[in-house]
C-alpha atoms as a PDB file:
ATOM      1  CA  UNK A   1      26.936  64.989 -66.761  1.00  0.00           C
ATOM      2  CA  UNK A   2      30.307  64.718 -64.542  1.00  0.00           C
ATOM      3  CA  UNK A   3      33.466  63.481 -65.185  1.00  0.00           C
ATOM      4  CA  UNK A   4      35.920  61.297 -62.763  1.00  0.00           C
ATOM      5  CA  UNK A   5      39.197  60.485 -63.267  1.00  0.00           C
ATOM      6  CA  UNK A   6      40.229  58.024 -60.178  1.00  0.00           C
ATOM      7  CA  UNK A   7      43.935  57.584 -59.143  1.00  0.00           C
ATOM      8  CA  UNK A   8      43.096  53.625 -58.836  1.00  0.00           C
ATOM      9  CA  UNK A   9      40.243  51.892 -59.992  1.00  0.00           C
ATOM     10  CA  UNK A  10      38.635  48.549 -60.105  1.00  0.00           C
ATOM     11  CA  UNK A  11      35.590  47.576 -61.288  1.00  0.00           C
ATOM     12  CA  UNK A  12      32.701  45.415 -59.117  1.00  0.00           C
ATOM     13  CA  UNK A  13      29.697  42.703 -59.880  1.00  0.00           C
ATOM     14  CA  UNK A  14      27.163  42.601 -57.898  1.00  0.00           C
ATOM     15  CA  UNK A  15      24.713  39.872 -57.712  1.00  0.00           C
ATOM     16  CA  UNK A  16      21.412  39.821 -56.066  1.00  0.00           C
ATOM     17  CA  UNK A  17      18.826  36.930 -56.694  1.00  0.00           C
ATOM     18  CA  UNK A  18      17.047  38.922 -59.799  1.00  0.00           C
ATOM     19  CA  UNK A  19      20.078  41.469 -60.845  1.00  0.00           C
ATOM     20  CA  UNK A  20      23.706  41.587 -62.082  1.00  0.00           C
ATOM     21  CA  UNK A  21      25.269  45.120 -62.316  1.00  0.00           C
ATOM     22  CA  UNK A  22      29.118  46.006 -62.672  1.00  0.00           C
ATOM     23  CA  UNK A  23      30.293  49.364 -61.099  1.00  0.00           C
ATOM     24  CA  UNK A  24      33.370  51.343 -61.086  1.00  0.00           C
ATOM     25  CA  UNK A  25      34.697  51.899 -57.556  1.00  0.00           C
ATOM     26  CA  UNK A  26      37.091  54.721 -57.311  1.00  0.00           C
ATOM     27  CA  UNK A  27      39.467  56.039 -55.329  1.00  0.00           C
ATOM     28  CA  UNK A  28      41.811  59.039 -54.731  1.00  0.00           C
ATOM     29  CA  UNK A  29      44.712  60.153 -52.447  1.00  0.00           C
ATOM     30  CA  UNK A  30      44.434  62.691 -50.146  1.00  0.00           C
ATOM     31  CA  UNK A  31      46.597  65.747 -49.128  1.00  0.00           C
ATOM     32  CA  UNK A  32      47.684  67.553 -46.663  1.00  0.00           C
ATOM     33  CA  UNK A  33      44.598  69.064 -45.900  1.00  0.00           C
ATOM     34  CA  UNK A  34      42.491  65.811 -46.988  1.00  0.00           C
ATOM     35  CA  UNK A  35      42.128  62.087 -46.911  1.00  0.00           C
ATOM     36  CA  UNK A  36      41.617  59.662 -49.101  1.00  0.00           C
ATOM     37  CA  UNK A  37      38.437  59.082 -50.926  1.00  0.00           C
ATOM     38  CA  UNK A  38      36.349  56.772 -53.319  1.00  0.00           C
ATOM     39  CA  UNK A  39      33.035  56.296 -55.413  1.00  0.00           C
ATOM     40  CA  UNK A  40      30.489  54.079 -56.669  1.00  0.00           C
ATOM     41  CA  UNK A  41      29.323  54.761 -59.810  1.00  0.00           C
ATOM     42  CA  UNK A  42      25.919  54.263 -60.561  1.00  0.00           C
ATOM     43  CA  UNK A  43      26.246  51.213 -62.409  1.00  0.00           C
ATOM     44  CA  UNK A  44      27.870  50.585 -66.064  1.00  0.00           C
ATOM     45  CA  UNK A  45      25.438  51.339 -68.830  1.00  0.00           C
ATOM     46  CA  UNK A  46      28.689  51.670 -71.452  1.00  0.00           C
ATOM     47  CA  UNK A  47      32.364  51.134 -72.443  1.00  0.00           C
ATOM     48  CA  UNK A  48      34.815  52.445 -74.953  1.00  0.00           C
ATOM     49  CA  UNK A  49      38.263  52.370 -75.321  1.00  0.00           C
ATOM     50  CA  UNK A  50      41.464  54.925 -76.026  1.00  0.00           C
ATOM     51  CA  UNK A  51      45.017  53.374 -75.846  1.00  0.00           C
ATOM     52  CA  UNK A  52      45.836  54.597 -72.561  1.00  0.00           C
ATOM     53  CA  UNK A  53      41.986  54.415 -70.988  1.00  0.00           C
ATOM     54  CA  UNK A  54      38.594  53.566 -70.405  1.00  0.00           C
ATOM     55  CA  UNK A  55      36.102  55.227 -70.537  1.00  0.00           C
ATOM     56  CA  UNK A  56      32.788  53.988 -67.845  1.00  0.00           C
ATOM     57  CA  UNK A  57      29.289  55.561 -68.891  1.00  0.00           C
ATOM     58  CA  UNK A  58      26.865  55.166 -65.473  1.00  0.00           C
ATOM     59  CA  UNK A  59      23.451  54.888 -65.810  1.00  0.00           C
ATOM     60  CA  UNK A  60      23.248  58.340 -64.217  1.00  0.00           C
ATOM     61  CA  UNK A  61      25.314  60.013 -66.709  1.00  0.00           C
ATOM     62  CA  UNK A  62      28.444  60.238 -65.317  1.00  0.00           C
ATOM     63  CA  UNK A  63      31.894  59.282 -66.994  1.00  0.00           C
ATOM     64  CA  UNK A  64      34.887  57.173 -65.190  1.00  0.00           C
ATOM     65  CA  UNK A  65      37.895  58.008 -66.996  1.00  0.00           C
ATOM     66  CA  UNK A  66      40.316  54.800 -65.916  1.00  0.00           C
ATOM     67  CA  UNK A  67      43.709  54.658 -67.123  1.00  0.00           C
ATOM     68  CA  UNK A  68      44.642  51.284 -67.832  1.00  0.00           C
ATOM     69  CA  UNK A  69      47.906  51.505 -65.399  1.00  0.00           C
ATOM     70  CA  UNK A  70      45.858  52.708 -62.649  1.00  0.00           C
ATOM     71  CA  UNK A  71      43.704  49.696 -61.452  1.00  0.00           C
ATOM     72  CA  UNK A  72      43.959  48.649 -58.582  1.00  0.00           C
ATOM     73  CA  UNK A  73      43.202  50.509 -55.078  1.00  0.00           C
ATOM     74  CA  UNK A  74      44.950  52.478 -52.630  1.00  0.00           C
ATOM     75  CA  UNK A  75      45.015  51.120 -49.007  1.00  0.00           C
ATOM     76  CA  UNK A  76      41.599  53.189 -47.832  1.00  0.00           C
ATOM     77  CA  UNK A  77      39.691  52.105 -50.640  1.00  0.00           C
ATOM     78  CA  UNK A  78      40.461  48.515 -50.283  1.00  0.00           C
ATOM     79  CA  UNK A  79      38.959  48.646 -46.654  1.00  0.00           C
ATOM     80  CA  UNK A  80      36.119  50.781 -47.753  1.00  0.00           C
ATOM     81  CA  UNK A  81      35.396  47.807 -50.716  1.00  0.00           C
ATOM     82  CA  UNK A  82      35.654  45.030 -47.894  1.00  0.00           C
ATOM     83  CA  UNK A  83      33.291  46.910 -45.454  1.00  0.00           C
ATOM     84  CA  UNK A  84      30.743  46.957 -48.889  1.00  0.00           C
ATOM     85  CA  UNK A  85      31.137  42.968 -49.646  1.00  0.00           C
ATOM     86  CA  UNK A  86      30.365  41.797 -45.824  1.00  0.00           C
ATOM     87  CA  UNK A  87      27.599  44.379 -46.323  1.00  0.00           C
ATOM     88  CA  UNK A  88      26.127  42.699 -48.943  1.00  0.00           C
ATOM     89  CA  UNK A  89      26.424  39.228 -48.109  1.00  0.00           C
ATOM     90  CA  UNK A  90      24.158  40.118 -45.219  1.00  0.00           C
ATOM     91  CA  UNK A  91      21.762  41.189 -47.391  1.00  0.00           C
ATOM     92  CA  UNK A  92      22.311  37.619 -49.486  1.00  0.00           C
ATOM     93  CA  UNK A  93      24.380  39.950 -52.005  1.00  0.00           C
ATOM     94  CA  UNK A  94      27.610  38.729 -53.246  1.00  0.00           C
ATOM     95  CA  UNK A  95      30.092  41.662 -54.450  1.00  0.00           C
ATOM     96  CA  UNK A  96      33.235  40.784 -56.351  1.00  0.00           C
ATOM     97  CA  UNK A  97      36.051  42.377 -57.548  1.00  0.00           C
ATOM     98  CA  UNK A  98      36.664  41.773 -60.901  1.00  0.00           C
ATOM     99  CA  UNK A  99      40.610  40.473 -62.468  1.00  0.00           C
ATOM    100  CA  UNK A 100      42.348  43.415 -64.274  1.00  0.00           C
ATOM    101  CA  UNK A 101      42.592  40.991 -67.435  1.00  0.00           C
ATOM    102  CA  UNK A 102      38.464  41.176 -67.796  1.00  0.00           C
ATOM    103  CA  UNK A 103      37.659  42.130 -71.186  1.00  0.00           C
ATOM    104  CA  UNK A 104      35.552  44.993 -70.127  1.00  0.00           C
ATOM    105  CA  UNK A 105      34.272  46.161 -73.691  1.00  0.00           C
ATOM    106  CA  UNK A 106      32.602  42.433 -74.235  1.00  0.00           C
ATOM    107  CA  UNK A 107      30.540  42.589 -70.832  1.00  0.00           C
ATOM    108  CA  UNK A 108      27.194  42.785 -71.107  1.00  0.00           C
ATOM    109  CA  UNK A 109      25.828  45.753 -68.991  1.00  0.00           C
ATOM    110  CA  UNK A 110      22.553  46.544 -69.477  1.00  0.00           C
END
C-alpha cells in the first residue's frame, strides 16, 4: 500500500454510459532539479475524515492524504486535467471536476 500527500488536489467524476467513478487527481511542485507533477488515483473505494484532512482509499490500495486547504491545482495540473476531459469526451466520456463544498464522505463510491 502507498501513501500520497498532494500539494493541491481535486477530486474527478467520470461518466461513461455503464460507470460512474470519482478519482483524486494530484499534483505537486517541482524544484530546481524537477517539474511539476500529478496522479490519478485508481478510483475512490473509501473516505474518512481528520480535522485538517481527508483521507482517499483507491481501489488499488493506495491512500490520498488531502488537506482540506490544499484543493485546488497548480497551473501544470490544471492543463494536464483539461488535456484528460477533451480526451474523454472523444471517447463519449464526460470528466468533471467536482466543487470544493462536495460532501465527499456521503458519495457513494463503490
Amino acid at each position: 500500500m502507498s501513501e500520497y500527500i498532494p500539494e493541491k488536489w481535486v477530486v474527478v467524476k467520470l461518466k461513461t454510459k455503464n460507470t460512474l467513478t470519482y478519482k483524486v487527481f494530484a499534483n505537486w511542485y517541482g524544484g530546481y532539479l524537477n517539474g511539476d507533477s500529478w496522479k490519478l488515483n485508481s478510483g475512490i473505494k473509501a473516505v474518512s475524515e481528520s480535522e485538517h484532512y481527508y483521507l482517499f482509499e483507491g481501489f488499488s490500495g493506495s491512500i490520498y492524504k488531502c488537506f482540506k486547504n490544499n484543493y485546488g491545482m497548480n497551473m501544470y495540473g490544471s492543463g494536464v486535467i483539461q488535456d484528460i476531459i477533451k480526451k474523454a469526451e472523444e471517447f463519449d466520456g464526460k470528466i468533471e471536476i467536482m466543487p470544493e463544498d462536495t460532501k465527499w464522505l456521503d458519495l457513494k463510491y463503490e
